[in-house]
PDB file of N, CA and C in Angstrom:
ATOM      1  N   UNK A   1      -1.804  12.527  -5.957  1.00  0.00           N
ATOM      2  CA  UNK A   1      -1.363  13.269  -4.791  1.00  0.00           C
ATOM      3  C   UNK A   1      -2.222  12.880  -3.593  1.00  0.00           C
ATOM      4  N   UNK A   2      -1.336  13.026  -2.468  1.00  0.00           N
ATOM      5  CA  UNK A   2      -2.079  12.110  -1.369  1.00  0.00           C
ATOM      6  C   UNK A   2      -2.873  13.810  -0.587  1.00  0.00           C
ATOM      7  N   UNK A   3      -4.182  13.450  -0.222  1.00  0.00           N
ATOM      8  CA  UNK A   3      -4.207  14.658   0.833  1.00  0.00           C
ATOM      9  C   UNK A   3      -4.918  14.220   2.028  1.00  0.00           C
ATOM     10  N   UNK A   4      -5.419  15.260   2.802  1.00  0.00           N
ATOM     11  CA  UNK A   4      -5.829  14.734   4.341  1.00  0.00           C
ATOM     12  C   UNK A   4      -6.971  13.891   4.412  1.00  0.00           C
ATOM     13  N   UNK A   5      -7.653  13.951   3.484  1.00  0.00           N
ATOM     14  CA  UNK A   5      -8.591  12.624   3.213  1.00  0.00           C
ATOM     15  C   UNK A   5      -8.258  11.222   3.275  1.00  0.00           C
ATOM     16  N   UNK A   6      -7.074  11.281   2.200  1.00  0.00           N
ATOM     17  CA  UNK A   6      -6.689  10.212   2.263  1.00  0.00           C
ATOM     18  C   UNK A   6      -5.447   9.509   2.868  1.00  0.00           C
ATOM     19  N   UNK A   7      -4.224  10.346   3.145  1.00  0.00           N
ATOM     20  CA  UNK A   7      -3.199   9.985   3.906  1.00  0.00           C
ATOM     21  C   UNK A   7      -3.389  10.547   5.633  1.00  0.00           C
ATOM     22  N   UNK A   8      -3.767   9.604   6.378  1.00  0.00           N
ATOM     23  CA  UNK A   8      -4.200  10.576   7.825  1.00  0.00           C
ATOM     24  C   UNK A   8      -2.779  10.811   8.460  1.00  0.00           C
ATOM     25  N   UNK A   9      -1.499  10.723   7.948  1.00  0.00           N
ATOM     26  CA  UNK A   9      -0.284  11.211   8.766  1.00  0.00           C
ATOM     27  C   UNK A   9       0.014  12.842   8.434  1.00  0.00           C
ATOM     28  N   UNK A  10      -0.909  13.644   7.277  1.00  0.00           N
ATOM     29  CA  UNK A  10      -0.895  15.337   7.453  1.00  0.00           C
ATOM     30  C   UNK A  10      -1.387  15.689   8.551  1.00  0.00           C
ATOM     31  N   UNK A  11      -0.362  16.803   9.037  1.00  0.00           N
ATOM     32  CA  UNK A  11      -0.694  17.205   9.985  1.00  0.00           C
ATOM     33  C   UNK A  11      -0.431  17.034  11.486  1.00  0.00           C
ATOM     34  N   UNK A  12      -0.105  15.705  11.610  1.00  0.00           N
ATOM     35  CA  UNK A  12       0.443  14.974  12.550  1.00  0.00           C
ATOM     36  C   UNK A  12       1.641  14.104  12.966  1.00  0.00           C
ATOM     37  N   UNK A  13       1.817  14.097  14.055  1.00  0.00           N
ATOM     38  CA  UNK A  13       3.057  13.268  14.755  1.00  0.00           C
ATOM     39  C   UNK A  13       2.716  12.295  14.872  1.00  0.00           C
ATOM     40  N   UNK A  14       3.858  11.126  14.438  1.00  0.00           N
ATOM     41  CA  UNK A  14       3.768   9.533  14.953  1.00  0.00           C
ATOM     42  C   UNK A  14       5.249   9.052  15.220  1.00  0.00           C
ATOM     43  N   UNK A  15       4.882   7.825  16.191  1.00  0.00           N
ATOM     44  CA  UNK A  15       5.923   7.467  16.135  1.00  0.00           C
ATOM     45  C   UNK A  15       6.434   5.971  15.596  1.00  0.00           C
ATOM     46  N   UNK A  16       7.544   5.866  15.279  1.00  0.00           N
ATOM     47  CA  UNK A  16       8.005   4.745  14.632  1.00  0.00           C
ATOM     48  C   UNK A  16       8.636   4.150  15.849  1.00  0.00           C
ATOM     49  N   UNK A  17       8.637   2.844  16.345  1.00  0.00           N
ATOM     50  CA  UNK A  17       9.458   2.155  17.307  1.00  0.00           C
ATOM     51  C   UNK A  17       9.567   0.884  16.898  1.00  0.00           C
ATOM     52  N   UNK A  18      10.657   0.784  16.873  1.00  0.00           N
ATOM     53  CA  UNK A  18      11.484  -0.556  16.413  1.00  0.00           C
ATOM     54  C   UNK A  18      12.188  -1.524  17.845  1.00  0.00           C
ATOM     55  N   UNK A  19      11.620  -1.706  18.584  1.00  0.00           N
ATOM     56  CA  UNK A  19      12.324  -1.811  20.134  1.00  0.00           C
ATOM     57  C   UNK A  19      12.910  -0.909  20.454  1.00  0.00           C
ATOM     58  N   UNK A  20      13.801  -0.879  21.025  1.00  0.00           N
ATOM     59  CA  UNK A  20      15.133   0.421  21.872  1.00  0.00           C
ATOM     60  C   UNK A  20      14.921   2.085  20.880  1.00  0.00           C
ATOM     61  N   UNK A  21      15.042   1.290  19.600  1.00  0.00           N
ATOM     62  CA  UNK A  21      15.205   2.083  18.552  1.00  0.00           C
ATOM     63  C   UNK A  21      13.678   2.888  18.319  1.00  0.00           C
ATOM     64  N   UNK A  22      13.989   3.874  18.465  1.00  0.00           N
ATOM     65  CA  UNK A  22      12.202   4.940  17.689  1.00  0.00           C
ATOM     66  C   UNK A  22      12.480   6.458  17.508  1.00  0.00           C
ATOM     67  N   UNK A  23      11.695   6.868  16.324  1.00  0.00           N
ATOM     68  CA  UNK A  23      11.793   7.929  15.969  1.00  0.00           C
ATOM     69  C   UNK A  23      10.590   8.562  15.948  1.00  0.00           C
ATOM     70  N   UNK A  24      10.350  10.186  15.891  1.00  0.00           N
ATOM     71  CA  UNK A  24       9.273  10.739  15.749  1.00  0.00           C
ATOM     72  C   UNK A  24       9.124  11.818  14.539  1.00  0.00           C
ATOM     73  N   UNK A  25       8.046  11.468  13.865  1.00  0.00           N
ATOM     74  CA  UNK A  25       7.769  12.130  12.369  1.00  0.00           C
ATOM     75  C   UNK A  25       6.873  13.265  12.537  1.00  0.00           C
ATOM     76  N   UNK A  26       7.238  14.038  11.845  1.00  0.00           N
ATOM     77  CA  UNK A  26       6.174  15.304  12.117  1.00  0.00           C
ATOM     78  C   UNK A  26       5.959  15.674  10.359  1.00  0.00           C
ATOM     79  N   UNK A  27       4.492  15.342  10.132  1.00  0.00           N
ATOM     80  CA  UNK A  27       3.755  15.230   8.672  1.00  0.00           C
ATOM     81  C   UNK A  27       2.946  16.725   8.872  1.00  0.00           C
ATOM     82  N   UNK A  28       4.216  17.931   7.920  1.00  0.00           N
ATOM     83  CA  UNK A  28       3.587  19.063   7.669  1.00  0.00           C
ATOM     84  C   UNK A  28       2.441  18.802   7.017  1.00  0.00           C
ATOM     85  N   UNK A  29       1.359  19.972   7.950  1.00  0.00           N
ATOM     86  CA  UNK A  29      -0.083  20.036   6.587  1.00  0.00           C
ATOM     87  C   UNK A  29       0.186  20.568   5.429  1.00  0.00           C
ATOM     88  N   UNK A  30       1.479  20.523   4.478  1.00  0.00           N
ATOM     89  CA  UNK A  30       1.420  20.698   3.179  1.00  0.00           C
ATOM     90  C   UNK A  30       1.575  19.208   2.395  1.00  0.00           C
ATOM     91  N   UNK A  31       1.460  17.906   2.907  1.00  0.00           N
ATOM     92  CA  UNK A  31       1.356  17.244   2.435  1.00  0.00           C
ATOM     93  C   UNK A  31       2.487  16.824   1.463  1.00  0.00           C
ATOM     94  N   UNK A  32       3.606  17.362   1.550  1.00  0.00           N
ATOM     95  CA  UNK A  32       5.014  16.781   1.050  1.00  0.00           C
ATOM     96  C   UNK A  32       6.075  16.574   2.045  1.00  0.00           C
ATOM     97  N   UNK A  33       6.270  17.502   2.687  1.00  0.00           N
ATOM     98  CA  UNK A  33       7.142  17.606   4.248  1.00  0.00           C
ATOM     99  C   UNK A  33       6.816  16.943   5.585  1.00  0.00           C
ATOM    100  N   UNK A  34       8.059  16.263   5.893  1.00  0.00           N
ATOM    101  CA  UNK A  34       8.101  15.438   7.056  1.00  0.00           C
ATOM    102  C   UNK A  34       9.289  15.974   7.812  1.00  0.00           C
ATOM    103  N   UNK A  35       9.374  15.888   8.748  1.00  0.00           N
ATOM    104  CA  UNK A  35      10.494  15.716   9.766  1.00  0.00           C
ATOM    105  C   UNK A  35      10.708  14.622  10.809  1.00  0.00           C
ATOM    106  N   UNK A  36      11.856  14.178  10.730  1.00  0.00           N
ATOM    107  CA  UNK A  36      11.579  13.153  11.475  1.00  0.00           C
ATOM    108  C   UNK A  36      12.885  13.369  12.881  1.00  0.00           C
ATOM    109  N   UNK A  37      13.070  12.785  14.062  1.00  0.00           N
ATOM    110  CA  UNK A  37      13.676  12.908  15.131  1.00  0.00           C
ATOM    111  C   UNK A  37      13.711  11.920  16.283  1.00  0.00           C
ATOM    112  N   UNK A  38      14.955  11.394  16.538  1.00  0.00           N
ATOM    113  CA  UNK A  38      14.859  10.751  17.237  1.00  0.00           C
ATOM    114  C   UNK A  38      13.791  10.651  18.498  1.00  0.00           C
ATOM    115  N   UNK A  39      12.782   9.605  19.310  1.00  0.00           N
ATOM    116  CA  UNK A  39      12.015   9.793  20.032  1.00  0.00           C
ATOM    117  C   UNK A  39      12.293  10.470  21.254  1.00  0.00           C
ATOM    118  N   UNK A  40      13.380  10.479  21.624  1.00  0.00           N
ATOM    119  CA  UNK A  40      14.089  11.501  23.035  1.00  0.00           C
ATOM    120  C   UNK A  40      14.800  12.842  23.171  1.00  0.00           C
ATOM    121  N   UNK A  41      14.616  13.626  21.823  1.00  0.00           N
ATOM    122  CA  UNK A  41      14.704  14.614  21.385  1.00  0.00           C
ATOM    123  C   UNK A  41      13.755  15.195  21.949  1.00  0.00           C
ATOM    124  N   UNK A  42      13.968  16.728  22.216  1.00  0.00           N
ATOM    125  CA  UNK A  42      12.940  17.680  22.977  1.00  0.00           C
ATOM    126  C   UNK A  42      11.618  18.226  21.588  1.00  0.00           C
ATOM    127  N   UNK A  43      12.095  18.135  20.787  1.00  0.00           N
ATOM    128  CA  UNK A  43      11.204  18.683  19.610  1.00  0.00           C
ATOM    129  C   UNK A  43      12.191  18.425  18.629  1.00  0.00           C
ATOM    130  N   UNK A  44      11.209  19.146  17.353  1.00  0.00           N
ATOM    131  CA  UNK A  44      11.709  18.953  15.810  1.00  0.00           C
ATOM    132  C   UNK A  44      12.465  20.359  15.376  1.00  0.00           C
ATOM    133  N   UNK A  45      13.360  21.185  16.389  1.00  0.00           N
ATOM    134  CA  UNK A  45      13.968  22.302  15.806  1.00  0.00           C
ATOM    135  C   UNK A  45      15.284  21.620  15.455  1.00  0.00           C
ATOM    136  N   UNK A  46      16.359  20.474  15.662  1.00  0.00           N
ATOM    137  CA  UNK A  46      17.521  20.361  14.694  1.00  0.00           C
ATOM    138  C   UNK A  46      17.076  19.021  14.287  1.00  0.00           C
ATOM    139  N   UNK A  47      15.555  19.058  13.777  1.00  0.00           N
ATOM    140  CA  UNK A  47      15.141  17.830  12.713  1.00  0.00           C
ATOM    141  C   UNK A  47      15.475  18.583  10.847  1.00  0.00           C
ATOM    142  N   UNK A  48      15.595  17.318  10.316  1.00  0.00           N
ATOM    143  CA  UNK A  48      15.778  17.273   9.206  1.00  0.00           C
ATOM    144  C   UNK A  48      14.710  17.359   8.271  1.00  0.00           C
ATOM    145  N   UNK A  49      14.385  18.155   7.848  1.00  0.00           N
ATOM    146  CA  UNK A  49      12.979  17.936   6.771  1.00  0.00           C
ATOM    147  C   UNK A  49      13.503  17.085   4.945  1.00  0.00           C
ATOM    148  N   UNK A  50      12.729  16.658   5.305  1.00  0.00           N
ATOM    149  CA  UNK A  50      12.536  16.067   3.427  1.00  0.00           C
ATOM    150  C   UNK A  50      11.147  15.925   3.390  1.00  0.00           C
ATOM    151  N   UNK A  51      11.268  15.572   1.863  1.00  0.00           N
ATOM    152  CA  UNK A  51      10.114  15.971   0.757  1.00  0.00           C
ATOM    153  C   UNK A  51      10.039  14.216   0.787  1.00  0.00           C
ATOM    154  N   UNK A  52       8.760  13.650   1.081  1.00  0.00           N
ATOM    155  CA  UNK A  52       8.274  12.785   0.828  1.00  0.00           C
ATOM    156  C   UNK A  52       7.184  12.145   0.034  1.00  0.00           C
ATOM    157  N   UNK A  53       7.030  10.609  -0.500  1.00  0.00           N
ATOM    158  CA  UNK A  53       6.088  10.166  -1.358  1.00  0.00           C
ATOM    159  C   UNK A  53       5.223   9.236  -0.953  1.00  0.00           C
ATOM    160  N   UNK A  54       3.915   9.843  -0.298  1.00  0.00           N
ATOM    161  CA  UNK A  54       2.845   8.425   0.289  1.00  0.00           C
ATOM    162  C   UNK A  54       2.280   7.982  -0.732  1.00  0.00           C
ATOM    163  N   UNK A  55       2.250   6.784  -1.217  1.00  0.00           N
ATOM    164  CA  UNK A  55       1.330   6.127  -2.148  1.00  0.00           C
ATOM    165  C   UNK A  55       0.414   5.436  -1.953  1.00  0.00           C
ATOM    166  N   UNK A  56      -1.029   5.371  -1.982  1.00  0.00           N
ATOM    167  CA  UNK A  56      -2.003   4.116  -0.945  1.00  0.00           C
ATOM    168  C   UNK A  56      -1.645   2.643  -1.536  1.00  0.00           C
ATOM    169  N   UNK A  57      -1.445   2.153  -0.875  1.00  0.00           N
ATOM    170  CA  UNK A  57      -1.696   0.553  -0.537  1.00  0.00           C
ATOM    171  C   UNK A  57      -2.892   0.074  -0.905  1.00  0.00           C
ATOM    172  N   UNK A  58      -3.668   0.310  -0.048  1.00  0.00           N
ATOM    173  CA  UNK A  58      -5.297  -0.156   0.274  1.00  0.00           C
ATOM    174  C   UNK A  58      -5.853   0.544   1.275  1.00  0.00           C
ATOM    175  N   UNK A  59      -6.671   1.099   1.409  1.00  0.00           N
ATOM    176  CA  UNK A  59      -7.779   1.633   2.501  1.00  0.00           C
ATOM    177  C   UNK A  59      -6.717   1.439   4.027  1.00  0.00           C
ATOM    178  N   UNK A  60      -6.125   2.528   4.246  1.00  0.00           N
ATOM    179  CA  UNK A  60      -5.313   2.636   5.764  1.00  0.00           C
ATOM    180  C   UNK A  60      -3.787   2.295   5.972  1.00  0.00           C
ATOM    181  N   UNK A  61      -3.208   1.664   4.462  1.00  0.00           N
ATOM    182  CA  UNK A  61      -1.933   1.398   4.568  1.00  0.00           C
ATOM    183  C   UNK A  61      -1.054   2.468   3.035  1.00  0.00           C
ATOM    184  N   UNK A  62      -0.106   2.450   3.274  1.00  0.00           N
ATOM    185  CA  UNK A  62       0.577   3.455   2.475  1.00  0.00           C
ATOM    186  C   UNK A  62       2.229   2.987   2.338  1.00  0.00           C
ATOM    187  N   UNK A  63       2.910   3.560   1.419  1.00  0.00           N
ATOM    188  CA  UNK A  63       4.429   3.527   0.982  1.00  0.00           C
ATOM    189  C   UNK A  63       4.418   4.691   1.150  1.00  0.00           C
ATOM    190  N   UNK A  64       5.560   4.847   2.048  1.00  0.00           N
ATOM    191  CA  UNK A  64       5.763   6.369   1.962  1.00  0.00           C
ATOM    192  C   UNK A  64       7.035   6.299   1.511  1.00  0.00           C
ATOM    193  N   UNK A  65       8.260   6.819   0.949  1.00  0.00           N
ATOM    194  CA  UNK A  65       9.431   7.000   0.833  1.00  0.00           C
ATOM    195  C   UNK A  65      10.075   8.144   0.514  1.00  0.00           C
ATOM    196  N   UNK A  66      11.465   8.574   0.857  1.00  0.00           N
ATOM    197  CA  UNK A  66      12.199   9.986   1.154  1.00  0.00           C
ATOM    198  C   UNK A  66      13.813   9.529   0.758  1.00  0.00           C
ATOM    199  N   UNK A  67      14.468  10.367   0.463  1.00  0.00           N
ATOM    200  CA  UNK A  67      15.683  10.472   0.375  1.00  0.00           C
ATOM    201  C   UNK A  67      16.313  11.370   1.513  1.00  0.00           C
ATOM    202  N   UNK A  68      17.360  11.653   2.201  1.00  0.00           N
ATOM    203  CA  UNK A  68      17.453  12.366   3.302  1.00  0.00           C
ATOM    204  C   UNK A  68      19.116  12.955   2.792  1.00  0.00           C
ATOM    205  N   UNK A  69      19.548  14.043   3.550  1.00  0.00           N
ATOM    206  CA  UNK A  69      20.929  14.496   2.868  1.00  0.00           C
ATOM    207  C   UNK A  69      22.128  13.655   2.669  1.00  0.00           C
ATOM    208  N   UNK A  70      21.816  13.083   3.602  1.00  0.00           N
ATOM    209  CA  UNK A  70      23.695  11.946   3.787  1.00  0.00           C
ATOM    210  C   UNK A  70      23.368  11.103   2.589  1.00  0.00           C
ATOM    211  N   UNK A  71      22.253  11.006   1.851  1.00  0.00           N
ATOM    212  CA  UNK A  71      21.573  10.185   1.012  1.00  0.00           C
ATOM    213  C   UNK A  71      21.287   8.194   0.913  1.00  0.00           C
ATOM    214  N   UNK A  72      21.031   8.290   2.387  1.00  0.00           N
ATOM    215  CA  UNK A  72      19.865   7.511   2.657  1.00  0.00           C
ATOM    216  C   UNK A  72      18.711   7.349   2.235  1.00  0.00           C
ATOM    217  N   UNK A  73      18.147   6.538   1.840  1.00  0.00           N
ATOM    218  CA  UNK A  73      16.904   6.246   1.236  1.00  0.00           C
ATOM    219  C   UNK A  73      16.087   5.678   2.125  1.00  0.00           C
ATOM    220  N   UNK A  74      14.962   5.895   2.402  1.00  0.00           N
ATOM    221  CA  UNK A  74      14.327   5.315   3.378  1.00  0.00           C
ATOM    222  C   UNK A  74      12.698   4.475   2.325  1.00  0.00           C
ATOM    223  N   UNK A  75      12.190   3.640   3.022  1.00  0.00           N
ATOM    224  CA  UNK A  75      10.859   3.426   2.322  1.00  0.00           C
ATOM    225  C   UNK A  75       9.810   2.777   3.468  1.00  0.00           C
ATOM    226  N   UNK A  76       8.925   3.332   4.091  1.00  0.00           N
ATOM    227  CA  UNK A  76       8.246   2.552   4.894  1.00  0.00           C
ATOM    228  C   UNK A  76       6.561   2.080   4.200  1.00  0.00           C
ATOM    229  N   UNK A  77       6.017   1.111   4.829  1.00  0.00           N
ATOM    230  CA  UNK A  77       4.676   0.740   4.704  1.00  0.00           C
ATOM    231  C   UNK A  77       4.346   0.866   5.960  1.00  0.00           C
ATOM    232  N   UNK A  78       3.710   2.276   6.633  1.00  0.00           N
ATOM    233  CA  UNK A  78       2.762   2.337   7.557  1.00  0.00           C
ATOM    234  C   UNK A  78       0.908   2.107   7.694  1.00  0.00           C
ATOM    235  N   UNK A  79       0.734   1.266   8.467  1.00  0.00           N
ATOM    236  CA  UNK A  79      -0.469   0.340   8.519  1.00  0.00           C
ATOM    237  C   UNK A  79      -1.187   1.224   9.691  1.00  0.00           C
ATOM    238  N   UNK A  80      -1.963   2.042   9.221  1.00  0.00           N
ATOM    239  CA  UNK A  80      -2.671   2.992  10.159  1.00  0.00           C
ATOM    240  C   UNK A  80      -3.538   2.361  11.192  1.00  0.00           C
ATOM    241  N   UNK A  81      -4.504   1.366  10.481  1.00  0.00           N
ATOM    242  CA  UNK A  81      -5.307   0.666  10.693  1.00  0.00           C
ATOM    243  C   UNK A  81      -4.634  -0.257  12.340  1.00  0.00           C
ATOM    244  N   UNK A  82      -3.736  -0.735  11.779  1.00  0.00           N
ATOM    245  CA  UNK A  82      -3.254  -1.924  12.925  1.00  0.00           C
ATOM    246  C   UNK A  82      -1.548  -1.538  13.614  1.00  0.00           C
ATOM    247  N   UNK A  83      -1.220  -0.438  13.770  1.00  0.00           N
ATOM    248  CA  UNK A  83      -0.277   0.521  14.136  1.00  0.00           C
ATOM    249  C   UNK A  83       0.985  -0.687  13.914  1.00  0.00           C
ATOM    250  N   UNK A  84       1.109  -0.201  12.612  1.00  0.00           N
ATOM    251  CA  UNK A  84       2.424  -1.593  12.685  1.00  0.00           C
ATOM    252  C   UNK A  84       3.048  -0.426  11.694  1.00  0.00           C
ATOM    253  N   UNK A  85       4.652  -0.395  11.418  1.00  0.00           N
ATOM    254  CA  UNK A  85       5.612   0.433  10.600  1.00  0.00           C
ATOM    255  C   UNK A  85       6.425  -1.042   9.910  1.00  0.00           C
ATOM    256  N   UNK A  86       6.672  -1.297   8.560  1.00  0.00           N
ATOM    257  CA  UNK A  86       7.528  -1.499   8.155  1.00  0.00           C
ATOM    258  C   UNK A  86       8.900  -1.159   7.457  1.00  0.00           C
ATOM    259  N   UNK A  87       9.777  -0.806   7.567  1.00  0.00           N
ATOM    260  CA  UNK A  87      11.066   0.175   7.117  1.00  0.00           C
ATOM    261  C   UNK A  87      12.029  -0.662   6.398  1.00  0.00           C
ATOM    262  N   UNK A  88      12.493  -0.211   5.108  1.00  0.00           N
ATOM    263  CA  UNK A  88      13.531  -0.746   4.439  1.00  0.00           C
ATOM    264  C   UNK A  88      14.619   0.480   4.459  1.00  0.00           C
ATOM    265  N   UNK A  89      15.437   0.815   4.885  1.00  0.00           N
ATOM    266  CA  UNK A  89      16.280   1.627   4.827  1.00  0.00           C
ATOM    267  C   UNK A  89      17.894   1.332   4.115  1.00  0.00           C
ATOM    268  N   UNK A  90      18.419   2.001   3.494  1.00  0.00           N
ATOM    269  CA  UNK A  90      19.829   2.389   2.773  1.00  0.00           C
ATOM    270  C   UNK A  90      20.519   3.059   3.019  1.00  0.00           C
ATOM    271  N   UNK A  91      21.630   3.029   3.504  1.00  0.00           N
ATOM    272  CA  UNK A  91      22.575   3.727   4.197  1.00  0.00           C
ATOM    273  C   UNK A  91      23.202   4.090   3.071  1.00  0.00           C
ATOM    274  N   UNK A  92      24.307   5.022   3.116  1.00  0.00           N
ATOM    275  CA  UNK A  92      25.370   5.747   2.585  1.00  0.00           C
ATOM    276  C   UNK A  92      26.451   4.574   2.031  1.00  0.00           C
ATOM    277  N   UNK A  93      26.666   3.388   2.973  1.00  0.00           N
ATOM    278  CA  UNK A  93      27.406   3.091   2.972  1.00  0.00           C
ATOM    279  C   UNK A  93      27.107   1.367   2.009  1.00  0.00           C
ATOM    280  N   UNK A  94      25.761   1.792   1.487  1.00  0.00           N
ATOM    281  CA  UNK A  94      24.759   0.722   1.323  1.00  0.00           C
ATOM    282  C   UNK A  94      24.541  -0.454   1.818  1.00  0.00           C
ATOM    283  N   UNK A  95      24.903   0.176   2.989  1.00  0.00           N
ATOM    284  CA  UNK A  95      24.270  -1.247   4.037  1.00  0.00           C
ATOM    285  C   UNK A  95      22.799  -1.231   3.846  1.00  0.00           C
ATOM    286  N   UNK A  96      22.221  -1.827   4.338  1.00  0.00           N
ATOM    287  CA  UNK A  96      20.465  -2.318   4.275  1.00  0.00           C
ATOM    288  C   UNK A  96      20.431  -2.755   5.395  1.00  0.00           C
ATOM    289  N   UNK A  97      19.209  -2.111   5.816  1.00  0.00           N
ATOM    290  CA  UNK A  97      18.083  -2.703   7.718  1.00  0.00           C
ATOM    291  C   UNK A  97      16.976  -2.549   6.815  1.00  0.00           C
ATOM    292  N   UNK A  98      16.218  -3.760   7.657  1.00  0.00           N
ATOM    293  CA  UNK A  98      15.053  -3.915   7.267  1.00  0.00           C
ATOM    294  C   UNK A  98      14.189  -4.394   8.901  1.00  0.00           C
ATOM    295  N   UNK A  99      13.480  -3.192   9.045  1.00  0.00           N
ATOM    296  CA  UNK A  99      12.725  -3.449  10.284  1.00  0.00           C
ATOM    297  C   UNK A  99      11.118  -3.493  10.674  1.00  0.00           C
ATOM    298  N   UNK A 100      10.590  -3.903  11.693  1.00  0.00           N
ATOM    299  CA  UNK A 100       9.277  -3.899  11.467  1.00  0.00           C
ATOM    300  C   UNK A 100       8.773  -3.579  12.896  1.00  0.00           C
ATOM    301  N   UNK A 101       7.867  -2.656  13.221  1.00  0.00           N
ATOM    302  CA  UNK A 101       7.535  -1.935  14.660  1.00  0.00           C
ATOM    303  C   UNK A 101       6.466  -1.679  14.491  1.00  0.00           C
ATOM    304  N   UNK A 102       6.033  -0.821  16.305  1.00  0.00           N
ATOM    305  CA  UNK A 102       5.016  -0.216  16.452  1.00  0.00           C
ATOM    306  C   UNK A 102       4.488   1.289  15.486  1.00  0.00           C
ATOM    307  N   UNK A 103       3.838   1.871  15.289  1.00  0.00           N
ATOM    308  CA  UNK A 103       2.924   2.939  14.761  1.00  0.00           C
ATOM    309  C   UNK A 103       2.007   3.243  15.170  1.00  0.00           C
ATOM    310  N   UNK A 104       2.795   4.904  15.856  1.00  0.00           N
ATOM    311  CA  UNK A 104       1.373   5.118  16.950  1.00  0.00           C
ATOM    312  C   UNK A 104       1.380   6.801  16.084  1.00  0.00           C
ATOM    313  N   UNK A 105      -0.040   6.967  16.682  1.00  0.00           N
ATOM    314  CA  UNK A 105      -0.707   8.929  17.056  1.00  0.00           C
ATOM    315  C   UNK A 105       0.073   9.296  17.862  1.00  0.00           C
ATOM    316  N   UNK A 106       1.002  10.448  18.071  1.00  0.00           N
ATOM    317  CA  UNK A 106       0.832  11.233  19.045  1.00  0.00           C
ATOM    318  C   UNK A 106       0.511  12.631  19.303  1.00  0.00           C
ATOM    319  N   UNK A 107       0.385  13.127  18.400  1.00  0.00           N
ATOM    320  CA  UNK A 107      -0.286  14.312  17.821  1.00  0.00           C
ATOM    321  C   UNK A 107      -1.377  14.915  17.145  1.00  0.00           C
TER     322      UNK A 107
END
């Protein structure tokens, strides 16, 4: 189990930006719950929560992955260290994106 020692996204907002494209995550301090929301959204009140899985990598990088209702699968490797996001995502329709962006603090 990951906790604030070791996963530093409890507790806090980041954002994922893929060019044009970015979203903002909000990592409840219970250490399973995320919400995530588009970046031009006023806040996280019609965000979606799921139950997520950070696994360490190595010292500052992590797998995190979630299932979401439409049942999308998401899986990222966020690189704390060097603010980089990698995303493999699964659509409904099982299409596949595979993207790679910024990773920032904002919270």
């Amino acid at each position: 189990m990951v906790t604030t020692e070791t996963f530093p996204a409890i507790g806090h907002v980041y954002e994922a930006r893929f060019g044009e494209l970015a979203f903002h995550l909000q990592f409840d301090a219970n250490g399973s719950t995320m919400r995530f929301a588009p970046a031009d959204a006023p806040d996280f009140a019609e965000a979606e929560a799921v139950t997520y899985r950070a696994t360490a990598i190595r010292a500052c990088v992590f797998m995190v992955t979630w299932s979401e209702a439409d049942g999308t699968t998401v899986t990222h490797v966020e690189d704390f260290e060097n603010g980089i996001v990698h995303t493999n995502i699964t659509k409904p329709d099982h299409s596949f994106l595979n993207l790679s962006g910024g990773w920032s603090l904002l919270t």
